[in-house]
N, C-alpha and C. Protein backbone atom coordinates (compact mmCIF):
# COMPACT_ATOMS: atom_id res chain seq x y z
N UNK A 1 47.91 103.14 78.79
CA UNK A 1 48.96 103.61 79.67
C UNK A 1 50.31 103.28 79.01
N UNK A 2 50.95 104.40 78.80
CA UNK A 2 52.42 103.71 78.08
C UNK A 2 53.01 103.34 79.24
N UNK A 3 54.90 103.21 79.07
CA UNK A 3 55.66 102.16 80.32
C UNK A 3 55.87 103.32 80.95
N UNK A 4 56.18 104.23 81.02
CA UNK A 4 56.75 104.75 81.62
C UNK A 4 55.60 105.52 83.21
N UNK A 5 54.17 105.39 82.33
CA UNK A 5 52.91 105.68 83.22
C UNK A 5 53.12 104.24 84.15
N UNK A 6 53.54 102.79 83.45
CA UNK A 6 53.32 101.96 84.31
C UNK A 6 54.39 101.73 85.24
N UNK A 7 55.36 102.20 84.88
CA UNK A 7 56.77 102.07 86.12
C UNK A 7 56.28 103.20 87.43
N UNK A 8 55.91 104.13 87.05
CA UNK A 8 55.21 105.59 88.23
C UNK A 8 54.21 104.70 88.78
N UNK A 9 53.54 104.16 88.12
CA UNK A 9 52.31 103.77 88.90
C UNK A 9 52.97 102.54 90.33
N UNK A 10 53.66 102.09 89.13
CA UNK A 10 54.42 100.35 90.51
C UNK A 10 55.04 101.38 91.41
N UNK A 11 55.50 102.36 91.33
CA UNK A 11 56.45 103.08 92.10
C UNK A 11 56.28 103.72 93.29
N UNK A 12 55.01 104.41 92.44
CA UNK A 12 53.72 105.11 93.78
C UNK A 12 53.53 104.25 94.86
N UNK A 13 53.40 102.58 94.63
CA UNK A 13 53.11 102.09 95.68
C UNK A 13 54.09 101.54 96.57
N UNK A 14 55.50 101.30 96.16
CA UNK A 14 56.61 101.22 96.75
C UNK A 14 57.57 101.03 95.92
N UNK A 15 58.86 101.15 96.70
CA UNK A 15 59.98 100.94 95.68
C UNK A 15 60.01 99.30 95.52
N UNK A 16 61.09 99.45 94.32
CA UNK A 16 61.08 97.93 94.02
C UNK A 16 62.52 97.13 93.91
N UNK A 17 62.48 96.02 93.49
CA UNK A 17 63.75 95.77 92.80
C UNK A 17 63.45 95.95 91.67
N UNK A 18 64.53 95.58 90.72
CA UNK A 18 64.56 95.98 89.29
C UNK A 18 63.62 94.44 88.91
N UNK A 19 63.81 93.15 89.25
CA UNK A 19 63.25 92.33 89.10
C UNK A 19 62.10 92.51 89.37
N UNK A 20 61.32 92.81 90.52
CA UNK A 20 59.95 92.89 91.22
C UNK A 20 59.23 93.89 89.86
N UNK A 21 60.00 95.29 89.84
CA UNK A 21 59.42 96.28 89.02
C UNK A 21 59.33 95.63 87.32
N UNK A 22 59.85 94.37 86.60
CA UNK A 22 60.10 94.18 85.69
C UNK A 22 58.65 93.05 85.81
N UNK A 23 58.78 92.60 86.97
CA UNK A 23 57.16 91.74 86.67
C UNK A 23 56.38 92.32 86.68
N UNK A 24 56.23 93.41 87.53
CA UNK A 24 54.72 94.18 87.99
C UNK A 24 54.75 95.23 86.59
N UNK A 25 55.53 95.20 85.77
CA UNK A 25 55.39 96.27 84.53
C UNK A 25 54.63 95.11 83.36
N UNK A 26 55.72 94.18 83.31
CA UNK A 26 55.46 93.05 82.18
C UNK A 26 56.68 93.56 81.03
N UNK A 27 57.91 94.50 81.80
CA UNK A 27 58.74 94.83 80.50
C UNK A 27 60.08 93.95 80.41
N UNK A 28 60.40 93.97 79.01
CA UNK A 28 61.72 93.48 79.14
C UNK A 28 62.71 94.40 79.26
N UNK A 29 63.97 93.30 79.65
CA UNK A 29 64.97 94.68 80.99
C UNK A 29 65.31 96.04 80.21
N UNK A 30 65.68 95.68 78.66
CA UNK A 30 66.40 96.62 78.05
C UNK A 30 65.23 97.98 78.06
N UNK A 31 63.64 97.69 77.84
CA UNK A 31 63.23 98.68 77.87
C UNK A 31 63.24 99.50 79.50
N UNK A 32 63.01 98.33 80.74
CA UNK A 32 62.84 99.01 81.96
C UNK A 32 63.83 99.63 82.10
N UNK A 33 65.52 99.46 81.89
CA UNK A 33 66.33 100.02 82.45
C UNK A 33 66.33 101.69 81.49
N UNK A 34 66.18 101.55 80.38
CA UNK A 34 65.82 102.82 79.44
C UNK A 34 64.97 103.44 80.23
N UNK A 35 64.27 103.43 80.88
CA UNK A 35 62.90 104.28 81.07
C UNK A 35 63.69 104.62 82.66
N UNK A 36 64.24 104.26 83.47
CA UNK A 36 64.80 104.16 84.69
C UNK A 36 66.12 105.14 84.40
N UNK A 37 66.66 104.80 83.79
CA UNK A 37 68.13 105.93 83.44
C UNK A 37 67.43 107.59 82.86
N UNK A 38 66.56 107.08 82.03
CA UNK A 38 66.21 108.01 81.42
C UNK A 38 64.55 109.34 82.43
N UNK A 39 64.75 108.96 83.15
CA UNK A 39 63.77 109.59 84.00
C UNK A 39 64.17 110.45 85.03
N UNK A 40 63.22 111.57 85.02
CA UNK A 40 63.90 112.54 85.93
C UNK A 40 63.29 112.68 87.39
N UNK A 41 62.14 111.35 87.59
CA UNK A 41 61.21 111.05 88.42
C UNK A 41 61.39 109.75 89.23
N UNK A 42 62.88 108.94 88.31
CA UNK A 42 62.84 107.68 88.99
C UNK A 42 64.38 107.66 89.39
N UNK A 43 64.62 107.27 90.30
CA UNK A 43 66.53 106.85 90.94
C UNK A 43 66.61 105.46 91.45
N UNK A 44 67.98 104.76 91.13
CA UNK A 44 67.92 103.43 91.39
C UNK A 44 68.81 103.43 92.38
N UNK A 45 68.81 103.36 93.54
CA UNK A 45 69.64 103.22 94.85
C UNK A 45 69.35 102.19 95.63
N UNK A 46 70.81 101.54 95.44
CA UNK A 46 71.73 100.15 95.79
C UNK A 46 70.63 99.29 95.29
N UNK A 47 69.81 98.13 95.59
CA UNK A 47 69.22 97.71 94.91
C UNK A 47 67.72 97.54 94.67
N UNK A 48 67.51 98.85 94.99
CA UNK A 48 65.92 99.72 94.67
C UNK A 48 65.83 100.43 93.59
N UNK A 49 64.61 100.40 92.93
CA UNK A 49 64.10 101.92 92.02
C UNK A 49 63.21 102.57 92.82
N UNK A 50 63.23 103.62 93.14
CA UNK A 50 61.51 104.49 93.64
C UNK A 50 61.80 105.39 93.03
N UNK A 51 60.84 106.28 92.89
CA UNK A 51 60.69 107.96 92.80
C UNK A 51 61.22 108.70 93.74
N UNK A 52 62.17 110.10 92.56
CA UNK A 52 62.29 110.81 93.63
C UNK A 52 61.54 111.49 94.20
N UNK A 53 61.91 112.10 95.63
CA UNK A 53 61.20 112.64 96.26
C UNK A 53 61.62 113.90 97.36
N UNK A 54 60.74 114.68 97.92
CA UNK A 54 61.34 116.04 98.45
C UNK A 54 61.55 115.21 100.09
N UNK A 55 62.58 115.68 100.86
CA UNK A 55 63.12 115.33 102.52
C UNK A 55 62.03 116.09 103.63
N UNK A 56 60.95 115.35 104.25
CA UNK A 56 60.19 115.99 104.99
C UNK A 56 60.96 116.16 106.05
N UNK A 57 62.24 116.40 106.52
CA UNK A 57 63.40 116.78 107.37
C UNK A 57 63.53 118.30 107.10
N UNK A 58 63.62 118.56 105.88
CA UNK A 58 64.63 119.40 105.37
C UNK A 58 64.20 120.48 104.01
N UNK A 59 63.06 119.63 103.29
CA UNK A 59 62.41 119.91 102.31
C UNK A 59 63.25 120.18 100.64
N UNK A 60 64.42 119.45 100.82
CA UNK A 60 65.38 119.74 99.81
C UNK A 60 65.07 118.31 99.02
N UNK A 61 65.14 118.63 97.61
CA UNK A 61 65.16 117.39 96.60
C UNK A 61 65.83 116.50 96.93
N UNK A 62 65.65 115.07 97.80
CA UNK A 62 66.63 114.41 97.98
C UNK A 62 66.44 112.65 97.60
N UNK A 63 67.28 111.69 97.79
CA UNK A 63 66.51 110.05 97.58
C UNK A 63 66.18 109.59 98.45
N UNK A 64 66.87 109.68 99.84
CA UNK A 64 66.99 109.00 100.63
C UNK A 64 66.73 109.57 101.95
N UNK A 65 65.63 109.66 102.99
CA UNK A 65 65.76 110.31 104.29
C UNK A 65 66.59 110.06 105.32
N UNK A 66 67.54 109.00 105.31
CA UNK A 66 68.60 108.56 105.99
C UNK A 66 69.47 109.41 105.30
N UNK A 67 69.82 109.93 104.29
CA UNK A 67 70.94 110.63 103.90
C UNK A 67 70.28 111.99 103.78
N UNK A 68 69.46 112.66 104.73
CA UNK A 68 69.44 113.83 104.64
C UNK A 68 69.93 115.07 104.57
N UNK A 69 70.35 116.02 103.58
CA UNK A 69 71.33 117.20 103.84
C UNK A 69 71.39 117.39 105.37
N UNK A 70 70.72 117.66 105.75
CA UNK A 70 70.54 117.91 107.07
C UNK A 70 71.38 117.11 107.89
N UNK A 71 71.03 116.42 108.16
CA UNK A 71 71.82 115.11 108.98
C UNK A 71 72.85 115.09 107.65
N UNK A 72 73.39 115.24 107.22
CA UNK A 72 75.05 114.73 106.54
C UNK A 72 75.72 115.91 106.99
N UNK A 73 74.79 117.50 107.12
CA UNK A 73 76.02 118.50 106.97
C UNK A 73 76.01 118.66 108.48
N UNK A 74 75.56 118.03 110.18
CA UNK A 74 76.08 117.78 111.07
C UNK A 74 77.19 117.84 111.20
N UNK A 75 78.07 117.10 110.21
CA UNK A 75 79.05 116.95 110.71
C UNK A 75 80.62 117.77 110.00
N UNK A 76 81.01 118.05 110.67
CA UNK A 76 82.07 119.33 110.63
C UNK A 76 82.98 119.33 109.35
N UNK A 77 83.05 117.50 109.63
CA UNK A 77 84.03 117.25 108.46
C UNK A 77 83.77 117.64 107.29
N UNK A 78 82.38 116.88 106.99
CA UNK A 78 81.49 117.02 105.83
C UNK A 78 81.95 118.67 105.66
N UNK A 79 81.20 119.17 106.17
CA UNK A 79 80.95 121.17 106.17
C UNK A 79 82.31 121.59 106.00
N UNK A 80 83.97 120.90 105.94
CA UNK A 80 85.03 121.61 105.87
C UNK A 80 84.88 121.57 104.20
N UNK A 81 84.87 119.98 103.87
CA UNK A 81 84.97 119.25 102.68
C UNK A 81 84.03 120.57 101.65
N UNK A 82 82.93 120.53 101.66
CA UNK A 82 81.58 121.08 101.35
C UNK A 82 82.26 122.49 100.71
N UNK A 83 82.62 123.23 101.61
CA UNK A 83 83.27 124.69 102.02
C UNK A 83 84.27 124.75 100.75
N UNK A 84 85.59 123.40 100.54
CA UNK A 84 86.63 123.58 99.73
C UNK A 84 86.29 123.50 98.57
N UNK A 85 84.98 122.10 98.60
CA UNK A 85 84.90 122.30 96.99
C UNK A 85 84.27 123.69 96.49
N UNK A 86 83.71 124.18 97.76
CA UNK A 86 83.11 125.51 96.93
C UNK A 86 84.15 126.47 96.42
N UNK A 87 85.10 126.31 96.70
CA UNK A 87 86.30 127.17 96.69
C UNK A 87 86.95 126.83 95.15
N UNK A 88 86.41 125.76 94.94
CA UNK A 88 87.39 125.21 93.24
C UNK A 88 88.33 123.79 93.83
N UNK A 89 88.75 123.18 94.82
CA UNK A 89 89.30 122.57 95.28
C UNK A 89 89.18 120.89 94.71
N UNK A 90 90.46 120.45 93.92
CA UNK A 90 89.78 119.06 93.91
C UNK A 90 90.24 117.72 95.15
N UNK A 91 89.71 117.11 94.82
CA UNK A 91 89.45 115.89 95.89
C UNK A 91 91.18 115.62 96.36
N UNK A 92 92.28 115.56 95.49
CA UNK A 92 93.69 115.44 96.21
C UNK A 92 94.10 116.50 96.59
N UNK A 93 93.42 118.08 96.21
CA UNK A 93 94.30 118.92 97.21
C UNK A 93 92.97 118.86 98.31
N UNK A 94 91.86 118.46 98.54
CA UNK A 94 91.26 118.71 99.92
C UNK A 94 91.65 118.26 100.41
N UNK A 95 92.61 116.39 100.12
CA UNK A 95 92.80 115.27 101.28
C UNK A 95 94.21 115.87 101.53
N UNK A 96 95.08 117.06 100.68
CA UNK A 96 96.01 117.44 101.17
C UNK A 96 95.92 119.15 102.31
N UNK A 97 95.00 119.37 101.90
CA UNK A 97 94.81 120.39 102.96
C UNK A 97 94.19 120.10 104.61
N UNK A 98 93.76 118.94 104.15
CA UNK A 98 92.50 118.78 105.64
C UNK A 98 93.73 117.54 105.96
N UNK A 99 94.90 116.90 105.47
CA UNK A 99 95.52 116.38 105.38
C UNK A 99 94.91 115.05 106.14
N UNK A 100 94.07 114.62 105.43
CA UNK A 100 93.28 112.95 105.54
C UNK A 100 94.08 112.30 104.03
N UNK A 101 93.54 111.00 104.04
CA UNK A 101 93.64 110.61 103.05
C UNK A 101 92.91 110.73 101.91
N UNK A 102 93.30 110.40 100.22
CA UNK A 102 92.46 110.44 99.42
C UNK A 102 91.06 109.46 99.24
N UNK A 103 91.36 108.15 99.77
CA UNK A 103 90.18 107.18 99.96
C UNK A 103 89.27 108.04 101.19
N UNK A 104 89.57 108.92 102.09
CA UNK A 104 88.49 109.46 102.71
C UNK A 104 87.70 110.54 101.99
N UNK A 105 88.50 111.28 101.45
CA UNK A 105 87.64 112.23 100.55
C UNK A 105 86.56 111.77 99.97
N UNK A 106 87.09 110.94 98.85
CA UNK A 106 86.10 110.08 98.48
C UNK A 106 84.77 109.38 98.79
N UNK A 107 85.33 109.37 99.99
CA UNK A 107 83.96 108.57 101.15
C UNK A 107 83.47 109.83 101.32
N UNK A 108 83.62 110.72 101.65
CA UNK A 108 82.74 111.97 101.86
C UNK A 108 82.51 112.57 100.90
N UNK A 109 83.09 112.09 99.50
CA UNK A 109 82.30 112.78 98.57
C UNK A 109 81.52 111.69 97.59
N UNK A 110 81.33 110.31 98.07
CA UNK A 110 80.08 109.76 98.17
C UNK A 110 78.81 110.04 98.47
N UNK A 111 79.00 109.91 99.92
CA UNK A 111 78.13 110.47 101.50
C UNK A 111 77.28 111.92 100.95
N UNK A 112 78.08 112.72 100.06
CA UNK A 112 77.30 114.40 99.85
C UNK A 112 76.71 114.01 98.18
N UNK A 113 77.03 113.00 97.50
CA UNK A 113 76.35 112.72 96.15
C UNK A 113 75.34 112.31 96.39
N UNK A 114 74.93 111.16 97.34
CA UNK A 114 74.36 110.44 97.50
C UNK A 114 73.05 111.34 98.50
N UNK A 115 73.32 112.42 99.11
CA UNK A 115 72.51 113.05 99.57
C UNK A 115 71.97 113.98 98.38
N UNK A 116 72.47 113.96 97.49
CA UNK A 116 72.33 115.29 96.93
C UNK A 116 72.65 116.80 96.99
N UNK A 117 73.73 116.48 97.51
CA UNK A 117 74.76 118.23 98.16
C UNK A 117 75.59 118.25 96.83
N UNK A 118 75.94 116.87 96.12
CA UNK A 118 77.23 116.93 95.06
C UNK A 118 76.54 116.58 94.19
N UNK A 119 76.62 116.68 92.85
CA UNK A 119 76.27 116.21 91.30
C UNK A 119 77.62 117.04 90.70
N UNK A 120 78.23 115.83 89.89
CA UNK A 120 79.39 116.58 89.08
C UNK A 120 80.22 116.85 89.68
N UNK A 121 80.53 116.78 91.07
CA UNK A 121 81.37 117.16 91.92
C UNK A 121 81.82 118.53 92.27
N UNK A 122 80.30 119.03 92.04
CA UNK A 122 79.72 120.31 92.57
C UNK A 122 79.14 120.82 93.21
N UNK A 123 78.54 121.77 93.95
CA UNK A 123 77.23 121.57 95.27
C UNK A 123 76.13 121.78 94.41
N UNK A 124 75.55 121.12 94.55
CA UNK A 124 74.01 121.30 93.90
C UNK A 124 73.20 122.98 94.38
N UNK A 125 72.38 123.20 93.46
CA UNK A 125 71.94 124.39 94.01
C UNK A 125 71.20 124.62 95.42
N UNK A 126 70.21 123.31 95.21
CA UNK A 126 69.28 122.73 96.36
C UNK A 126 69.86 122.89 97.40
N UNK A 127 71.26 122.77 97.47
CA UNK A 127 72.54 122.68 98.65
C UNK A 127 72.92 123.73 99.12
N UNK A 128 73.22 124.72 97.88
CA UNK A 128 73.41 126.07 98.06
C UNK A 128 72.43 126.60 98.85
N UNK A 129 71.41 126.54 98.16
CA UNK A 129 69.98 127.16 99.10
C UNK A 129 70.13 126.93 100.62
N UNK A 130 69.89 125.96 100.91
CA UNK A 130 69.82 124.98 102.11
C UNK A 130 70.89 125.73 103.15
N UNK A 131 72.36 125.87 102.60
CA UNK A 131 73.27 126.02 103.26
C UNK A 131 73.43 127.59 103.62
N UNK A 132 72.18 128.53 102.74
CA UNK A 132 72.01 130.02 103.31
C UNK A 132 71.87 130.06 103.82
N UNK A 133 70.22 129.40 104.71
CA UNK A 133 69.67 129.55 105.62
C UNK A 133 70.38 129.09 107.09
């Protein structure tokens, strides 16, 4: 089994810490964190690794079922924010159009990364989709 079969395998059975996952592998950090950055199967959120995985909410590629597209685009604000960047808009003219501040933008354009609506500070396609229906 190479490492990267053995990080999926610890993973399958729950997420970990980076410590927990570094005993149950037997790797040292420089290789675990390589195999963790470098994977398109593993995400490290706040101080977990698991696999990603699809939102049985929503069915969109997401990390976290507490941050479900679904439940994030509830809310109006989110869906104005969402709307501008689709427009080309960056983060100081949204906090000047919706006329909030720039530290709020920010927080909401956390909140939509972290769901997976933003990558790059773009809507993800998954998002696009989602937001046809």
């Amino acid at each position: 089994m190479d490492n990267i079969e053995k990080i999926i395998s610890e993973l399958e059975k729950d997420a970990k810490s980076f410590t927990q996952l570094k005993e149950a592998t037997g790797l040292e950090n420089g290789v675990l964190q390589h195999h963790i950055n470098n994977s398109s199967k593993i995400v490290k959120k706040n101080n977990a690794v698991m696999l990603k995985d699809f939102c049985t909410t929503c069915g969109v590629f997401k990390i976290c079922k507490d941050d479900c597209i679904q439940k994030i685009l509830e809310n109006d604000r989110k869906r104005e924010i969402i709307a501008l960047i689709d427009e080309g808009l960056s983060q100081s003219e949204i906090a000047e159009k919706l006329d909030i501040s720039k530290p709020t933008v920010n927080y909401h354009f956390n909140d939509l990364r972290d769901a997976g609506i933003l990558e790059d500070s773009k809507i993800t396609e998954d998002a696009k989709n989602f937001l046809k229906h």
